[in-house]
N, C-alpha and C. Protein backbone atom coordinates (compact mmCIF):
# COMPACT_ATOMS: atom_id res chain seq x y z
N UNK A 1 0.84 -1.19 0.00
CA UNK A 1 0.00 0.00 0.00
C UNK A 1 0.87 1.24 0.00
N UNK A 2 0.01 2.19 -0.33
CA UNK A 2 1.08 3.25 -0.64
C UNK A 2 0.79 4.14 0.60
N UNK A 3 1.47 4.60 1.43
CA UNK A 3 0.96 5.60 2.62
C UNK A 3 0.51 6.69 2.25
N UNK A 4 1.51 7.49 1.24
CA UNK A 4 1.17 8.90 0.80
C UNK A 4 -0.12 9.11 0.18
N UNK A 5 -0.32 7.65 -0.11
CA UNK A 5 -1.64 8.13 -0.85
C UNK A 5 -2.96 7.73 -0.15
N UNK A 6 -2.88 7.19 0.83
CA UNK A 6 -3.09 7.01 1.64
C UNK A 6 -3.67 7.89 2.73
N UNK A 7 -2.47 8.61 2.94
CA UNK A 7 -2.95 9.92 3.52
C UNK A 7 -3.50 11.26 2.96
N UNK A 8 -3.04 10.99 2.01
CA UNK A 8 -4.11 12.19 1.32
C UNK A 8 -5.52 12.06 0.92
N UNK A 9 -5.72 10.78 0.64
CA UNK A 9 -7.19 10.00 1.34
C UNK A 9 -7.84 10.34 2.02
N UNK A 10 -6.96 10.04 3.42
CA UNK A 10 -8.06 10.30 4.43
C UNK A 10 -7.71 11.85 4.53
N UNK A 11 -7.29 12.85 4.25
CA UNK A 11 -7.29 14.06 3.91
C UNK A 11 -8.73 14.58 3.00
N UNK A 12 -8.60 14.26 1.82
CA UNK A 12 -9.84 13.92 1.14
C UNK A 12 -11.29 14.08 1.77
N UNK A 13 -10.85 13.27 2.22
CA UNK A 13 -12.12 12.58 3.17
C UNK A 13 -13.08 13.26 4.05
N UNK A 14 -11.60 14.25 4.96
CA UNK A 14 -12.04 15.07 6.01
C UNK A 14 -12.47 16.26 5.30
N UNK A 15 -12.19 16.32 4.00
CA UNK A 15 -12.49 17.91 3.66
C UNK A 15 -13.74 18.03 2.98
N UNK A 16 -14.55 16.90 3.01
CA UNK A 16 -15.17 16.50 1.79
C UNK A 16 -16.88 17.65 2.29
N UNK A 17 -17.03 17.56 3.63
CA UNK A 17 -18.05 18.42 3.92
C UNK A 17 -17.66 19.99 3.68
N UNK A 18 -16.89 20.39 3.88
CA UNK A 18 -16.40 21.87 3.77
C UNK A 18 -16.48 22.22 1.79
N UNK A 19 -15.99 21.02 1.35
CA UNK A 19 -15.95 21.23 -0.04
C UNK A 19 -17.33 21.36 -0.85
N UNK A 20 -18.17 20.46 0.22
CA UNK A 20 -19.66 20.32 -0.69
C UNK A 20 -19.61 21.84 -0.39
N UNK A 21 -19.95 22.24 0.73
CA UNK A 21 -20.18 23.64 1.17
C UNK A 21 -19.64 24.70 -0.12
N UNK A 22 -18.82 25.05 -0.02
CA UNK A 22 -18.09 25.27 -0.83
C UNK A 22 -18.76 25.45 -2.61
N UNK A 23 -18.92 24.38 -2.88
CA UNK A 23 -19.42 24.09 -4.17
C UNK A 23 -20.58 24.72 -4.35
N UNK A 24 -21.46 24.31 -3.01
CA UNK A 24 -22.93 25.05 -3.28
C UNK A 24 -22.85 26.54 -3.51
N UNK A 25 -22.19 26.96 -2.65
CA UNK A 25 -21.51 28.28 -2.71
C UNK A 25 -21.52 28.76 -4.45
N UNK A 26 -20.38 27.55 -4.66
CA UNK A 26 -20.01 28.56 -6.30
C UNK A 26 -21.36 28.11 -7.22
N UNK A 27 -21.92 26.97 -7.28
CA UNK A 27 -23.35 26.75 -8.14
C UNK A 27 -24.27 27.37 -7.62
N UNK A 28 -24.92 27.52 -6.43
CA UNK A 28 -26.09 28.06 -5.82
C UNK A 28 -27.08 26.73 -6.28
N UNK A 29 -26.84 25.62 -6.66
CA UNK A 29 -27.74 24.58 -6.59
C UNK A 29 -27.23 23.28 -5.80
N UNK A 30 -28.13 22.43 -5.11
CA UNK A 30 -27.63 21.64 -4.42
C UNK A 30 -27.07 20.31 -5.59
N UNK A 31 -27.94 20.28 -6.52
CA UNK A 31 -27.67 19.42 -7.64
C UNK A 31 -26.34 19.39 -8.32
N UNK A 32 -25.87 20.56 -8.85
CA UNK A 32 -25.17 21.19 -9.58
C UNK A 32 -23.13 21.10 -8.11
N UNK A 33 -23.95 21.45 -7.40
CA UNK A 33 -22.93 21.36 -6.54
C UNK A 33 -22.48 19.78 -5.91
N UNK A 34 -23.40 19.06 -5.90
CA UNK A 34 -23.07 18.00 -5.80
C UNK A 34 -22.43 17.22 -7.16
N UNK A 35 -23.01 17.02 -8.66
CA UNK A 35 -21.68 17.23 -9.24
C UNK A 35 -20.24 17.80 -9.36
N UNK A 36 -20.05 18.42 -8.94
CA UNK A 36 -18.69 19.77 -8.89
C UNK A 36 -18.09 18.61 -7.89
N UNK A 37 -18.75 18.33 -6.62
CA UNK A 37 -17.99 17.91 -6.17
C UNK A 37 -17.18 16.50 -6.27
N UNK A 38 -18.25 15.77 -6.59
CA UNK A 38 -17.83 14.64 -7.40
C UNK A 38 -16.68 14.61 -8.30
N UNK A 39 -16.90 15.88 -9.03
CA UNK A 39 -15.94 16.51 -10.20
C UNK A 39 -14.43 15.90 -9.70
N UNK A 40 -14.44 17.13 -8.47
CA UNK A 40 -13.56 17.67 -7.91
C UNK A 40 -12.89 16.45 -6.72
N UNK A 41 -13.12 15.84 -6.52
CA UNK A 41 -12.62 14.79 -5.70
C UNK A 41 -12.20 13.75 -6.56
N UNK A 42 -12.60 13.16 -8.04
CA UNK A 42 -12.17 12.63 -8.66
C UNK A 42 -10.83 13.31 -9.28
N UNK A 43 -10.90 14.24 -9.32
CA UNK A 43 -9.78 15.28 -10.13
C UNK A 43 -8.79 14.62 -9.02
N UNK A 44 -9.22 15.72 -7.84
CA UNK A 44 -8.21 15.58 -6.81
C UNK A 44 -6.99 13.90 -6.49
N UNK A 45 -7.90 12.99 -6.92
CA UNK A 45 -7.22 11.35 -6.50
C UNK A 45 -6.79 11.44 -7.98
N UNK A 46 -6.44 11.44 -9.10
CA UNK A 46 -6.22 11.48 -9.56
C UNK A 46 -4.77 12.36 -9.66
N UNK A 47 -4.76 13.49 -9.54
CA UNK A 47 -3.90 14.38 -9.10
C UNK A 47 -2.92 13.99 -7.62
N UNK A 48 -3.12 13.17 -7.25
CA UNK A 48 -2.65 13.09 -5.86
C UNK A 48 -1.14 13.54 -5.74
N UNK A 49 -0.34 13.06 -6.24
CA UNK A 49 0.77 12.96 -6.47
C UNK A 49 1.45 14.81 -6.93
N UNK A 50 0.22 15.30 -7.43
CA UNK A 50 0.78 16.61 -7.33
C UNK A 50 0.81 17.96 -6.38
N UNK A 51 0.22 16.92 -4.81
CA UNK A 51 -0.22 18.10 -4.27
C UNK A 51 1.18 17.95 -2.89
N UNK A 52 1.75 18.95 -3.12
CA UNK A 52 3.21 19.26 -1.83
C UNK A 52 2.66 19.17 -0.44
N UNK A 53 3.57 17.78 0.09
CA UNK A 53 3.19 17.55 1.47
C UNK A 53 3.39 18.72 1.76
N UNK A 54 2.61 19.52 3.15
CA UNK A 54 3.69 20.80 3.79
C UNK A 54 2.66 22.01 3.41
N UNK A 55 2.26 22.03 2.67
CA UNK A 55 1.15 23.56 1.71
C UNK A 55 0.25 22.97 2.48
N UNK A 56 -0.98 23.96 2.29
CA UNK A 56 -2.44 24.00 2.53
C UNK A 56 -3.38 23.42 1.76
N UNK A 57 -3.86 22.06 2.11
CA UNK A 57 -4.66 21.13 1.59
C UNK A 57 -5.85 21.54 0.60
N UNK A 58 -6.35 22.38 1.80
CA UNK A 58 -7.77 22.99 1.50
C UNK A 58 -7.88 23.91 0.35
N UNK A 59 -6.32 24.39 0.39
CA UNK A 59 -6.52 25.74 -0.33
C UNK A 59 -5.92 24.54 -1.84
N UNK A 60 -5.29 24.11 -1.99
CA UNK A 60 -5.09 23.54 -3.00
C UNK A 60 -6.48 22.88 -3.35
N UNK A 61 -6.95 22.10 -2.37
CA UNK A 61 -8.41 21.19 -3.19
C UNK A 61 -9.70 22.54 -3.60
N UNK A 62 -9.62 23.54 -2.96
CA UNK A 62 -10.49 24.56 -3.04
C UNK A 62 -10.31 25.40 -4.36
N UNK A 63 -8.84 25.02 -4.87
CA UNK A 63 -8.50 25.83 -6.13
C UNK A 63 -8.71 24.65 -7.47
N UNK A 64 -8.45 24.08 -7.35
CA UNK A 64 -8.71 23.07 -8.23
C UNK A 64 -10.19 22.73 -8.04
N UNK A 65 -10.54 22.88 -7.06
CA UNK A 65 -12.81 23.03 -6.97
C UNK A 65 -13.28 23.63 -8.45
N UNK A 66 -12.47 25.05 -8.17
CA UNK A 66 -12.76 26.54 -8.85
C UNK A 66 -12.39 26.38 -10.33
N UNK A 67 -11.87 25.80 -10.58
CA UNK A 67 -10.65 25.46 -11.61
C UNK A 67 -12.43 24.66 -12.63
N UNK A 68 -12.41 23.85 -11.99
CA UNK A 68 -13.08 22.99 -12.55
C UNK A 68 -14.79 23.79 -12.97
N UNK A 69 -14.97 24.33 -11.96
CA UNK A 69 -16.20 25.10 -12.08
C UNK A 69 -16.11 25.85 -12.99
N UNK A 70 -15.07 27.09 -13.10
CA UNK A 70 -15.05 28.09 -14.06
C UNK A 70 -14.86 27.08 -15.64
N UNK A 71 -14.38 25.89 -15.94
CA UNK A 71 -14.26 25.56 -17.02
C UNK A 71 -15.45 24.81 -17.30
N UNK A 72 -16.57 24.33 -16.17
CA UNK A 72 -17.84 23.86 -16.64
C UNK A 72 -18.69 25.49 -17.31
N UNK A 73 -18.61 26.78 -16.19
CA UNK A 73 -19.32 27.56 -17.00
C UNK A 73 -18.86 28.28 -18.20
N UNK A 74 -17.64 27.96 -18.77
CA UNK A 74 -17.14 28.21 -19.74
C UNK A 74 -18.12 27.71 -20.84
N UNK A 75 -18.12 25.97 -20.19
CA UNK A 75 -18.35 25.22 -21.67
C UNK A 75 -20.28 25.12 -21.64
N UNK A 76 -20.70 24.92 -20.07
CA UNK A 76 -22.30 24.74 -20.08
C UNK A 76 -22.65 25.88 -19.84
N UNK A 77 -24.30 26.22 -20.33
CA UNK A 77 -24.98 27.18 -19.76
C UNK A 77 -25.70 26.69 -17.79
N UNK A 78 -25.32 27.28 -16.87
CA UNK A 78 -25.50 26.60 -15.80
C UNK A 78 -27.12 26.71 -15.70
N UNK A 79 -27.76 25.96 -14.76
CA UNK A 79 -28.83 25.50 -14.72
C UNK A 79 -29.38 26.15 -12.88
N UNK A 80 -30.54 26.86 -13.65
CA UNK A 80 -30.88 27.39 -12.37
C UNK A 80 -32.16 26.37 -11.54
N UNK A 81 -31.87 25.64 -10.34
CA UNK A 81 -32.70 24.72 -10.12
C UNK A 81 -32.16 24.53 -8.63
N UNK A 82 -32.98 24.23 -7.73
CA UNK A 82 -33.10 24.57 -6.39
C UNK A 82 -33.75 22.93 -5.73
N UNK A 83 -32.79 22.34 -5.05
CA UNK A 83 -33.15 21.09 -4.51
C UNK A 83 -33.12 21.27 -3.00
N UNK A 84 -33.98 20.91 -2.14
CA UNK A 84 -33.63 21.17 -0.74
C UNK A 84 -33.11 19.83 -0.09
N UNK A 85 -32.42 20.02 0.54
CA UNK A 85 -31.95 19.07 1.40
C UNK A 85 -32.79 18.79 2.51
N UNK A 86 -33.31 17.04 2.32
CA UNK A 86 -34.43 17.52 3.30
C UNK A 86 -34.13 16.68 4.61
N UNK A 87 -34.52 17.63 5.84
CA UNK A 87 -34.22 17.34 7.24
C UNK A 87 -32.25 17.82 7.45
N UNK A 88 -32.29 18.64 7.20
CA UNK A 88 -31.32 19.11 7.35
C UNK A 88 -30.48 20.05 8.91
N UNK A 89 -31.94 20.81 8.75
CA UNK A 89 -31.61 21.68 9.58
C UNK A 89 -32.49 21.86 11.19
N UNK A 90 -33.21 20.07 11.25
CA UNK A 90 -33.82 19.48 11.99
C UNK A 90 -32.44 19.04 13.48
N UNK A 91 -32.94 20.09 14.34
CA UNK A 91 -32.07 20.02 15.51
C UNK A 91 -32.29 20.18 16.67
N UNK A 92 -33.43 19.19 16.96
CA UNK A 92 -34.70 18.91 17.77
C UNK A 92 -34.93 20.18 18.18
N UNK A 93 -35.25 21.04 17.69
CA UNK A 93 -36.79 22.18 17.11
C UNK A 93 -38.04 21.64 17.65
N UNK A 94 -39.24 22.74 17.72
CA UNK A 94 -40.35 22.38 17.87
C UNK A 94 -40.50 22.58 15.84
N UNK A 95 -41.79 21.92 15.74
CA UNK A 95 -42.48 22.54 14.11
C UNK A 95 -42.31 23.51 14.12
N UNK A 96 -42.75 24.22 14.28
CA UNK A 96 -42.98 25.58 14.39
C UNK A 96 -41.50 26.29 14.22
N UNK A 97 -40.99 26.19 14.83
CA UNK A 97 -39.21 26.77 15.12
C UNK A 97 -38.66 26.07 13.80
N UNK A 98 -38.73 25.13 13.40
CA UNK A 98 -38.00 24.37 12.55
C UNK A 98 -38.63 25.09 11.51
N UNK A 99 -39.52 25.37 11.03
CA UNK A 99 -40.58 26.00 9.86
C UNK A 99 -39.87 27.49 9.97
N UNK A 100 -40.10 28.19 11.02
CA UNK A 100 -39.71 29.30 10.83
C UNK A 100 -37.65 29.64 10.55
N UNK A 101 -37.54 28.73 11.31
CA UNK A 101 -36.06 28.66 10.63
C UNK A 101 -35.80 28.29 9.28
N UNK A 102 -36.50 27.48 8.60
CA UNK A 102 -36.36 27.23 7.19
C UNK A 102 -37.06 28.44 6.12
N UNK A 103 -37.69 28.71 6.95
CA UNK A 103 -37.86 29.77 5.96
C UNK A 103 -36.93 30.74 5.86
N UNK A 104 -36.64 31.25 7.10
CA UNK A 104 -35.39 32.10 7.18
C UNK A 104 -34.14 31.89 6.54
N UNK A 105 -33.82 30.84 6.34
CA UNK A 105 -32.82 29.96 5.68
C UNK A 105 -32.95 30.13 3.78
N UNK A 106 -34.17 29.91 3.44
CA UNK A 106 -34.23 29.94 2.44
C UNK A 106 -34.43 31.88 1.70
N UNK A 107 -34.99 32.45 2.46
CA UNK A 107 -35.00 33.91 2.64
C UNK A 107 -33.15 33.96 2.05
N UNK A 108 -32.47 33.72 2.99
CA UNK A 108 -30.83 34.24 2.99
C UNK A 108 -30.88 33.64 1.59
N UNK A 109 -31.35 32.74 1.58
CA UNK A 109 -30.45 31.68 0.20
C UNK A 109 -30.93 32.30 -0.71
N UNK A 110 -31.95 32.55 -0.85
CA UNK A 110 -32.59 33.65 -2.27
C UNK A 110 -31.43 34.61 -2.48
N UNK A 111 -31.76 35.65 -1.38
CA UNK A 111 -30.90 36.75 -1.35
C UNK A 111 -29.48 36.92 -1.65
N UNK A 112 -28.85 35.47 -0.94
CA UNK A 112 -27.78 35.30 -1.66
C UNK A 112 -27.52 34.53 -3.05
N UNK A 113 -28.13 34.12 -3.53
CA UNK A 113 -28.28 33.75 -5.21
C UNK A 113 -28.55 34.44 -6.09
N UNK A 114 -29.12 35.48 -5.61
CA UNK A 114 -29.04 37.07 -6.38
C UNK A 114 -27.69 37.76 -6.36
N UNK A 115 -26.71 37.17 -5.68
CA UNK A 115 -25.58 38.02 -5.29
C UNK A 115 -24.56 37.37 -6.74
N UNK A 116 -23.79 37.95 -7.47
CA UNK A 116 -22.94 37.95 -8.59
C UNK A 116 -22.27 36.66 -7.72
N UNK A 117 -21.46 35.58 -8.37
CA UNK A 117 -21.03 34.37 -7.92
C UNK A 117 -19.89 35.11 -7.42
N UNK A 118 -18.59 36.07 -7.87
CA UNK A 118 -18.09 36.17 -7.44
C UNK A 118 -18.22 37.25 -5.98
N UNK A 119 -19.30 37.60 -5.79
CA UNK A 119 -19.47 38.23 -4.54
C UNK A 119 -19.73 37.09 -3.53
N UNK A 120 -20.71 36.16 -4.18
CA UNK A 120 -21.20 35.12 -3.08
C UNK A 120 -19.99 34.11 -2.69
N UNK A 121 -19.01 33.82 -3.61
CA UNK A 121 -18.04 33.39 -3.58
C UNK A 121 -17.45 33.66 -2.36
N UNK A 122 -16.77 35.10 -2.35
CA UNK A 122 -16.07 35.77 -1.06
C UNK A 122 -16.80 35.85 0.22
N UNK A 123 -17.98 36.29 0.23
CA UNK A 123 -19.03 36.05 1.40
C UNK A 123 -18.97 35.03 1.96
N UNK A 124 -18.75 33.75 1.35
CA UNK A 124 -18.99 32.28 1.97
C UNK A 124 -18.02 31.77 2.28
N UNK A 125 -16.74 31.92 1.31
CA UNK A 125 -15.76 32.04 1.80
C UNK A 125 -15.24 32.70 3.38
N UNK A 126 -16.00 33.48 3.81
CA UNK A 126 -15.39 34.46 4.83
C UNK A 126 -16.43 34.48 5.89
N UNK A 127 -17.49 34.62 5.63
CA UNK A 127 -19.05 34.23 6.42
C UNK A 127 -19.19 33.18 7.16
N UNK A 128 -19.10 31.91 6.20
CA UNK A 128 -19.66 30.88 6.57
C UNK A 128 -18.42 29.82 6.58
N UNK A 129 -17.19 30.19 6.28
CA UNK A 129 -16.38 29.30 6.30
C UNK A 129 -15.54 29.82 7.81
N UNK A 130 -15.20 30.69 7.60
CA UNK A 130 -14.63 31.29 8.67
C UNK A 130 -12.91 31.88 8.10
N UNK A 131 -13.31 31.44 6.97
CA UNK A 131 -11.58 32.09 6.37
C UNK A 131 -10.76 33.14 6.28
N UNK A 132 -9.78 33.67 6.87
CA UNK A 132 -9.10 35.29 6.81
C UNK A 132 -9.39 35.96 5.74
N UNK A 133 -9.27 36.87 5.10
CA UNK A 133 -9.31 37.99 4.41
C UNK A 133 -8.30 37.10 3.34
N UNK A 134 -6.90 36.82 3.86
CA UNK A 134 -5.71 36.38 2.94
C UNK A 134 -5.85 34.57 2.58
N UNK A 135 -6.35 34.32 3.12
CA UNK A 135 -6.63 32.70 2.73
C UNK A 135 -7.50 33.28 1.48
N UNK A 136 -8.95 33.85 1.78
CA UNK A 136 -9.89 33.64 0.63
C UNK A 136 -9.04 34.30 -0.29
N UNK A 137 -8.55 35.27 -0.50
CA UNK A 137 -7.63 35.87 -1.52
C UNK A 137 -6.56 34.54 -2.63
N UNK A 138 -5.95 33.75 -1.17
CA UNK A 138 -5.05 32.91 -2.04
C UNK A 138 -6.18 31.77 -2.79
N UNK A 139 -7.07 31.65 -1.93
CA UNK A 139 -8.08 30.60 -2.55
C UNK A 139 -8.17 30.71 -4.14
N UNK A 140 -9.22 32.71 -4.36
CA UNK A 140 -9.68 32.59 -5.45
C UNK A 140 -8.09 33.30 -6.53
N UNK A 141 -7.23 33.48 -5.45
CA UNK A 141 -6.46 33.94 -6.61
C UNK A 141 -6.46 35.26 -7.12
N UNK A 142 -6.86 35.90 -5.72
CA UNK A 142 -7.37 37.41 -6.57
C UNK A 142 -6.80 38.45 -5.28
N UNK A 143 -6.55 39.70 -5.11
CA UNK A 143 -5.73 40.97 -4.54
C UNK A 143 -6.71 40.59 -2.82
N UNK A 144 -5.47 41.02 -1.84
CA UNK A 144 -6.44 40.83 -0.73
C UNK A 144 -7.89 42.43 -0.65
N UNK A 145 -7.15 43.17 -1.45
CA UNK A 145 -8.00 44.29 -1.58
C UNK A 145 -9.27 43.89 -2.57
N UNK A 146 -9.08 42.94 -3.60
CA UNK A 146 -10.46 42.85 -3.90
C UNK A 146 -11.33 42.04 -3.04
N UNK A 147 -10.88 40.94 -2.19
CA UNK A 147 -11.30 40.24 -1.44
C UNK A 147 -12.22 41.14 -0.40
N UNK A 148 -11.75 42.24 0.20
CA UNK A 148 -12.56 42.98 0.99
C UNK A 148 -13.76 43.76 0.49
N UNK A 149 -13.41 44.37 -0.69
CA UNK A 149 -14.41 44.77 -1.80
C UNK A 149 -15.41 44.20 -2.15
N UNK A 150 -15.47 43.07 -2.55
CA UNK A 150 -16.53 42.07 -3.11
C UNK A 150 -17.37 41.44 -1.66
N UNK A 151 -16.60 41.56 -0.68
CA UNK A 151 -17.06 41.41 0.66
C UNK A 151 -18.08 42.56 1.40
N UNK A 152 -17.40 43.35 1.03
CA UNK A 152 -18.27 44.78 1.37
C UNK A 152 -19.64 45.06 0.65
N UNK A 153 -19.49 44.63 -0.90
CA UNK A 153 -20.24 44.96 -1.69
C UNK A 153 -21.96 43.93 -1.64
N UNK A 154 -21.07 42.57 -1.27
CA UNK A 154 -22.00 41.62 -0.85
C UNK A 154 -22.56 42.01 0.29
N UNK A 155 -21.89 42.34 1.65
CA UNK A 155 -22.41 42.53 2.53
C UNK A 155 -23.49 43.98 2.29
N UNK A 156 -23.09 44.77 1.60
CA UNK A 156 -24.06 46.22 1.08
C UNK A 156 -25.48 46.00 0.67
N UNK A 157 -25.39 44.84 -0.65
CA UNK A 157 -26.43 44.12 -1.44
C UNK A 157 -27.40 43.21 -0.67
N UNK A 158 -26.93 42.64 0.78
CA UNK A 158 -27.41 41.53 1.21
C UNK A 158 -28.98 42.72 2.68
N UNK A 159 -27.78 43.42 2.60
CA UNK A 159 -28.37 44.31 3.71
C UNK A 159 -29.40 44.95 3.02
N UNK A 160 -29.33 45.45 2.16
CA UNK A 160 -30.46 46.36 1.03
C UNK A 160 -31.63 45.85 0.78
N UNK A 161 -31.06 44.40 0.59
CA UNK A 161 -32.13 43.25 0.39
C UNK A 161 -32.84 42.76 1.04
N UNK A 162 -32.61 42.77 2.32
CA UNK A 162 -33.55 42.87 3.81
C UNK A 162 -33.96 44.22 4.13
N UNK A 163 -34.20 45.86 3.57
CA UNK A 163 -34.26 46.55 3.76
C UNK A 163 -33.26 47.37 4.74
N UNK A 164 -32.18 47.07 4.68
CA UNK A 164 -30.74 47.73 5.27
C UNK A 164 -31.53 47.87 6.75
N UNK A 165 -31.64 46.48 7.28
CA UNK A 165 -32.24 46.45 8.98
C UNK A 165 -30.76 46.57 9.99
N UNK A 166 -29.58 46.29 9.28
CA UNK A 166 -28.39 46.49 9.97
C UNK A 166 -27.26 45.44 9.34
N UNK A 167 -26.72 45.03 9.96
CA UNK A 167 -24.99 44.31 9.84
C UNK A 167 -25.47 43.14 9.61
N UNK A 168 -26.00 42.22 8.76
CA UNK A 168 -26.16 40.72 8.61
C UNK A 168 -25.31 39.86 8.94
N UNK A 169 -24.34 40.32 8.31
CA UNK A 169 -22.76 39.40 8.58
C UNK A 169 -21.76 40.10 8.83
């Protein structure tokens, strides 16, 4: 058996929820993102051998995510279609609480699917992932100054969109 590969396996493995995340992020469909990721984890074992023990896992599997995405919307027209994941966000809630949280949930998700991919991109990146300013930068490959920009701009758009009630994120 081979260890190295081995360990980047179970590397793989561990990242594999952060990546769906991730994906949904860049498709805004659960469908669409669940291909990508598929995509992207096949890429990745495939690739194994090219990724430097010692670097940042995430940020390498997260760029090669992107990699792959931007060359599907190159070649497909993407598909706007909305699958819910169901019982998801069931966390022994009453009905009622669970209902009103899903709606709320889906409220954001609108709002943010209106947001340009590369705004929602950085938002989720930084929002919901919890990533520095300079990680999401090395992620998408882009100035840490646009990173704050497209952050700002999302956060501007998101607030407007709830009637600017205050600081969302």
């Amino acid at each position: 058996m081979n260890t190295d590969y081995d360990t980047f396996s179970a590397e793989l493995l561990q990242a594999i929820p952060a990546l769906r995340r991730y994906c949904y992020a860049l498709t805004g469909s659960a469908a669409n993102a669940d291909d990508l990721l598929q995509s992207s984890a096949e890429k990745a074992l495939s690739r194994w051998h090219q990724f430097e023990v010692g670097t940042h896992f995430d940020r390498w599997l997260y760029r090669l995510c992107r990699n792959l995405w931007i060359d599907a919307m190159r070649r497909d027209k993407p598909t706007e279609e909305w699958l819910e994941d169901e019982g998801i966000y069931s966390q022994g809630l009453s009905l009622e609480q669970e209902i009103g949280h899903e709606i709320s949930l889906d409220l954001v998700h609108a709002k943010m699917n209106n947001l340009s991919s590369a705004l929602r991109t950085v938002l989720y990146l930084i929002a919901v992932e919890g990533r520095s300013y300079q990680e999401a930068a090395e992620i998408l490959e882009i100035p840490i100054g646009t990173v704050m920009s497209r952050l700002s701009r999302a956060r501007k758009q998101l607030s407007g969109a709830f009637g600017g009630t205050g600081d969302l994120i």
